[in-house]
Protein backbone atom coordinates (compact mmCIF):
# COMPACT_ATOMS: atom_id res chain seq x y z
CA UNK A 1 102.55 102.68 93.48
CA UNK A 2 100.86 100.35 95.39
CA UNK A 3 99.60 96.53 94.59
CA UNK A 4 96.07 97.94 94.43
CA UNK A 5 96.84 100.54 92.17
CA UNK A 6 98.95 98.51 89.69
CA UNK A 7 96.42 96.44 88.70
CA UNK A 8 94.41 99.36 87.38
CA UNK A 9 96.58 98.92 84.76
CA UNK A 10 94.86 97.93 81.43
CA UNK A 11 97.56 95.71 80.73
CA UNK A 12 97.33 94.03 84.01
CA UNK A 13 98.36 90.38 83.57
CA UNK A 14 96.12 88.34 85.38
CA UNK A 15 98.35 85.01 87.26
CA UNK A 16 96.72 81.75 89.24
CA UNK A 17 96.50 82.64 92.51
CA UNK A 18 99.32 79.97 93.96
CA UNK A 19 101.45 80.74 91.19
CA UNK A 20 101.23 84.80 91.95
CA UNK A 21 101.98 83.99 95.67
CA UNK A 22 105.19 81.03 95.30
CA UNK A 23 107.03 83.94 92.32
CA UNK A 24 107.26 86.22 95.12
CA UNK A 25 107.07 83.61 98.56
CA UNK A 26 110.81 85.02 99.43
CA UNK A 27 110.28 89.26 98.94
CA UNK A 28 106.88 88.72 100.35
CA UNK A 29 107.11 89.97 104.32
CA UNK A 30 109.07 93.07 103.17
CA UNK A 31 107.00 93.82 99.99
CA UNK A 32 103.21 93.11 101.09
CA UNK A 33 103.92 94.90 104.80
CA UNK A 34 105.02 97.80 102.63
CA UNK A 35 102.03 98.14 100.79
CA UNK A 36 99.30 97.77 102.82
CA UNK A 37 98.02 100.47 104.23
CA UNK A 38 98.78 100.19 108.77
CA UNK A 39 102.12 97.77 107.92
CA UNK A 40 103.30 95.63 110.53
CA UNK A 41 100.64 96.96 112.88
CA UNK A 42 97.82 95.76 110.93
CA UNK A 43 99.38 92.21 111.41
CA UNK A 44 100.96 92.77 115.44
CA UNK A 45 97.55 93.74 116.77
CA UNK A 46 95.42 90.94 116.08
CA UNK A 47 96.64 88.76 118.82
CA UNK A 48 95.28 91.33 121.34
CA UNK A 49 91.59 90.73 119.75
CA UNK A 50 91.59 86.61 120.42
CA UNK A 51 90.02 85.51 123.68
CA UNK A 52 91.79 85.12 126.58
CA UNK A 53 90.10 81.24 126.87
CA UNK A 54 91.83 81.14 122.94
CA UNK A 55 93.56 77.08 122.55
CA UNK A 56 93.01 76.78 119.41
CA UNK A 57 92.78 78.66 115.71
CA UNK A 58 92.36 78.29 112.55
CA UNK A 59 94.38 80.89 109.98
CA UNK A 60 92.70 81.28 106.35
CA UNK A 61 95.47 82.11 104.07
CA UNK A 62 98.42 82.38 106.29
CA UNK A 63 101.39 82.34 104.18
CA UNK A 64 104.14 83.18 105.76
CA UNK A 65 102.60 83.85 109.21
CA UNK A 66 103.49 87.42 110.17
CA UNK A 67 100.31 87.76 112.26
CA UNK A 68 101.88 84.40 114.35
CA UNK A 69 104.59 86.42 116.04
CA UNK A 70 102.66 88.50 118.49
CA UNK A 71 99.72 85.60 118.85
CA UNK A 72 102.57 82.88 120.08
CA UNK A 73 103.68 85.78 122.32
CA UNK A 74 100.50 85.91 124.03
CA UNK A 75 99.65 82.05 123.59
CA UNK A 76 103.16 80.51 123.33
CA UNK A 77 101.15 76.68 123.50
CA UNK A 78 98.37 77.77 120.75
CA UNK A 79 97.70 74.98 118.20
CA UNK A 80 97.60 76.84 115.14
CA UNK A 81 95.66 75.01 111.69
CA UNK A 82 96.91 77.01 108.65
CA UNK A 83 95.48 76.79 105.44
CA UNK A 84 97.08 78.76 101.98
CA UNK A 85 97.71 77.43 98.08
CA UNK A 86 101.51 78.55 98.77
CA UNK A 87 103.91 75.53 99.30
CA UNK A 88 106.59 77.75 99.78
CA UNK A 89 105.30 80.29 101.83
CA UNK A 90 104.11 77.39 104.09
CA UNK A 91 107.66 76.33 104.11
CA UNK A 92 108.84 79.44 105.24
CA UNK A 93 106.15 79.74 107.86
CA UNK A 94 107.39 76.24 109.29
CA UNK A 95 111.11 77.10 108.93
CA UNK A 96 110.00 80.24 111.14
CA UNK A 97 108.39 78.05 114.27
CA UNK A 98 109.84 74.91 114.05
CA UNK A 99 109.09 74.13 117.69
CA UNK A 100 105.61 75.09 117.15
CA UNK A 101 102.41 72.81 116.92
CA UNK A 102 101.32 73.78 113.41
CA UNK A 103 99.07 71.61 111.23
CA UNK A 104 99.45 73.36 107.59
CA UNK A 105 97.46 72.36 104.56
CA UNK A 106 98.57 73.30 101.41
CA UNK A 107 94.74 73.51 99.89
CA UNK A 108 92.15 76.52 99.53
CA UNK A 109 90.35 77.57 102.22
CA UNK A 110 87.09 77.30 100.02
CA UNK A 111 87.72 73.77 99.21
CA UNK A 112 88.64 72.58 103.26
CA UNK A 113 86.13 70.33 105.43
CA UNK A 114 86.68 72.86 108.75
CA UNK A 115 84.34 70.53 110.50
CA UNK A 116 82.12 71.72 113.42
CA UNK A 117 82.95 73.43 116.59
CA UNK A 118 86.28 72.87 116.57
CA UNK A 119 88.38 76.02 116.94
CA UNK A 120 87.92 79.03 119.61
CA UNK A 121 89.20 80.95 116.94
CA UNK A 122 89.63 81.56 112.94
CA UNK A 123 91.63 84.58 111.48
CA UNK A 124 91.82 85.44 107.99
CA UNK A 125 94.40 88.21 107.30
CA UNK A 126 94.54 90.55 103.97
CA UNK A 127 93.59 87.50 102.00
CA UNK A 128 89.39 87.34 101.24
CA UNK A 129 89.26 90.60 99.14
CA UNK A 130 90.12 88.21 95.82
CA UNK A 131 86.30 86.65 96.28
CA UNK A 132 82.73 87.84 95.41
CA UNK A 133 79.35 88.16 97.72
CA UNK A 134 78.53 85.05 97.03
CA UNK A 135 81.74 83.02 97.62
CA UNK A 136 82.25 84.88 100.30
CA UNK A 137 79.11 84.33 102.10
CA UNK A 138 79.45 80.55 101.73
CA UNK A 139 82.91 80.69 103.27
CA UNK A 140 81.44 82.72 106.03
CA UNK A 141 78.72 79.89 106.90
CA UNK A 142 81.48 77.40 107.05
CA UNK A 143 83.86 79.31 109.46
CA UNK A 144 80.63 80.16 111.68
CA UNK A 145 80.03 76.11 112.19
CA UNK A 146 83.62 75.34 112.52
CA UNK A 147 83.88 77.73 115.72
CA UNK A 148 83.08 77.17 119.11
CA UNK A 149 79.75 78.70 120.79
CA UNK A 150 82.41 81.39 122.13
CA UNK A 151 84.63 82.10 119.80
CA UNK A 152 85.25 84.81 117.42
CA UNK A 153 86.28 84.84 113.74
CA UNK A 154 88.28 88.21 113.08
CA UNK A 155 89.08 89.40 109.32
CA UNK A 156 91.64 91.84 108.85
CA UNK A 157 91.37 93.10 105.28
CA UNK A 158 91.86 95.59 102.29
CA UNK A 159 88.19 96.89 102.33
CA UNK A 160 86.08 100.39 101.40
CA UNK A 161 85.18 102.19 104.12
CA UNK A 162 82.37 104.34 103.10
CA UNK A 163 83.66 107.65 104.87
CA UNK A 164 87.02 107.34 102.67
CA UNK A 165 85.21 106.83 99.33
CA UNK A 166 82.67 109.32 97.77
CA UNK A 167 80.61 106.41 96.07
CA UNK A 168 82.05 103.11 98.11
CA UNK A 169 79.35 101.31 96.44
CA UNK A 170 80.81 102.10 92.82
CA UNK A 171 84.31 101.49 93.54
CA UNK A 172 83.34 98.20 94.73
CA UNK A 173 81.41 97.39 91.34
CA UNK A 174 84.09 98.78 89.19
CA UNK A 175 86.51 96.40 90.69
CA UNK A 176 84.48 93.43 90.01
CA UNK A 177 83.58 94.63 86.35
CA UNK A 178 87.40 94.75 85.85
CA UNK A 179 88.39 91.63 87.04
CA UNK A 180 85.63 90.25 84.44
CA UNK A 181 86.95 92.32 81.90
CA UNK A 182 90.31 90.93 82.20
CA UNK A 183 89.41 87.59 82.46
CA UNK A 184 87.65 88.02 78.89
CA UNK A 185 90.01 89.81 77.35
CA UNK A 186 92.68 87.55 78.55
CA UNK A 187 90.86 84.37 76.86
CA UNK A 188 90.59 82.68 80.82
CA UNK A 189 87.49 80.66 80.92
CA UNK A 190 88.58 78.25 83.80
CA UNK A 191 87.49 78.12 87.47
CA UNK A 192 90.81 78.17 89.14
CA UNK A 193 91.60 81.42 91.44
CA UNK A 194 93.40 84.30 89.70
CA UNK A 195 94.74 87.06 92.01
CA UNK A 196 92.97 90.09 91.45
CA UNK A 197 91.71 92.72 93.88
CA UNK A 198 87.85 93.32 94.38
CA UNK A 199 87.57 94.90 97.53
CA UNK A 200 84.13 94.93 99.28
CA UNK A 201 82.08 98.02 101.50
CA UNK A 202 82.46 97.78 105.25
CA UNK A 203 79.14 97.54 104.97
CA UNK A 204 78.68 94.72 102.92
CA UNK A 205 80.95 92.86 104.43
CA UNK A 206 79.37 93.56 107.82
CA UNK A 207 76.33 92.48 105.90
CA UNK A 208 77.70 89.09 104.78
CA UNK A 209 79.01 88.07 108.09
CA UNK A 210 75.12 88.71 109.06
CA UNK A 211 73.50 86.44 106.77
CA UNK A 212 75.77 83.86 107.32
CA UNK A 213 74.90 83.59 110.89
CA UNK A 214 77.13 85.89 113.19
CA UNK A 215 74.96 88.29 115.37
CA UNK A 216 77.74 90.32 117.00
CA UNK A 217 79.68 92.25 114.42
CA UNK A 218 82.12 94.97 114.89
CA UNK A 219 84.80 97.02 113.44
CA UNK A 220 87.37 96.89 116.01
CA UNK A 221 90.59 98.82 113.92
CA UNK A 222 90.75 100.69 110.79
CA UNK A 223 94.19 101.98 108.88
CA UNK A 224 93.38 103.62 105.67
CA UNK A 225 91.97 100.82 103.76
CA UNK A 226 92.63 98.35 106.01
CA UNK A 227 89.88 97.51 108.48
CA UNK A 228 89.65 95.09 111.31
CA UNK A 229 86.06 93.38 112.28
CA UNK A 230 85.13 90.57 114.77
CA UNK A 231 82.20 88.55 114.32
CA UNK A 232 80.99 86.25 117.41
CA UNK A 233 77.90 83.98 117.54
């Protein structure tokens, strides 16, 4: 059963976000790649969609860095910026690349000045499909400033494509109606992040990318639920 599935669950225990992510920091690699649907490949193939020009990147959510190994392949001098809530997955990413220029911030990505034109590329990788419209949108804006006049922002993520899904549109709201249901049923009235999947339309995300000012948008790669778009300037 997979991650997506469990949590279907009525008796789905909602967890902090960081504190889901450092209980299972060590099984993580094996576990997540075996869950998602495209594996390893949805992680190996994003290198080949940076631009050739690509110096520098900025990685929201990068735990462990499995999308690193085929990106320092192709851009062995790369200066990465990596941003997750994980301390220890961060550790294990700079235990893995020791020799590597990596500047890792233990802080959320919705929380972090990314400053203005300052990366040729950002990357966020099975990691945005905790956050609503709204959040999401915001975060959008911010990665659109912080990258250079030609660079791209890619998202690799669990989304609904609407050819897989009768009624994408409804699966998408009954995710979201869950996660509130949980939350009130499990007495949580705080703002931190709790780890819970709510999975957005193709088309709304394609939509969101829009309105926060990218004009080139594009799904590039698509494994079951797990879709690849670009978004340029």
């Amino acid at each position: 059963m997979t991650e997506k599935n469990t949590q279907l669950s009525n008796s789905y225990s909602l967890e902090a976000m960081s504190d889901f992510f450092n209980a299972r920091a060590e099984m993580y690699n094996e576990i997540h790649t075996g869950h998602i649907d495209g594996g390893i490949e949805s992680k190996q193939i994003i290198a080949s969609f940076l631009p050739e020009h690509t110096k520098t990147i900025i990685d929201l959510g990068i735990g462990t860095g499995l999308e690193l190994e085929r990106v320092y392949q192709r851009f062995p001098f790369i200066r990465v910026t990596g941003l997750d809530i994980s301390e220890k997955m961060l550790q294990q990413l700079k235990d893995s690349y020791p020799d590597k220029e990596l500047r890792l911030y233990t802080e959320s990505y919705l929380d972090f000045d990314f400053g203005l034109s300052c990366f040729d590329a950002a990357l966020s990788v099975m990691t945005l499909h905790h956050y609503d419209h709204e959040t999401k949108t915001d975060l959008y804006k911010k990665i659109h400033s912080c990258i250079n006049p030609d660079g791209v922002y890619i998202e690799c993520d669990y989304m609904l494509p609407e050819e897989s899904f009768e009624n994408a549109q409804e699966t998408e709201d009954f995710y979201f109606s869950e996660y509130e249901r949980l939350k009130q049923e499990q007495g949580i009235t705080d703002n931190r992040e709790y780890h819970y999947d709510t999975p957005c339309t193709v088309k709304n995300q394609i939509k969101m990318l829009r309105k926060a000012g990218f004009t080139k948008v594009r799904e590039v790669w698509r494994k079951g639920n797990t879709v690849i778009l670009i978004a340029g300037k």
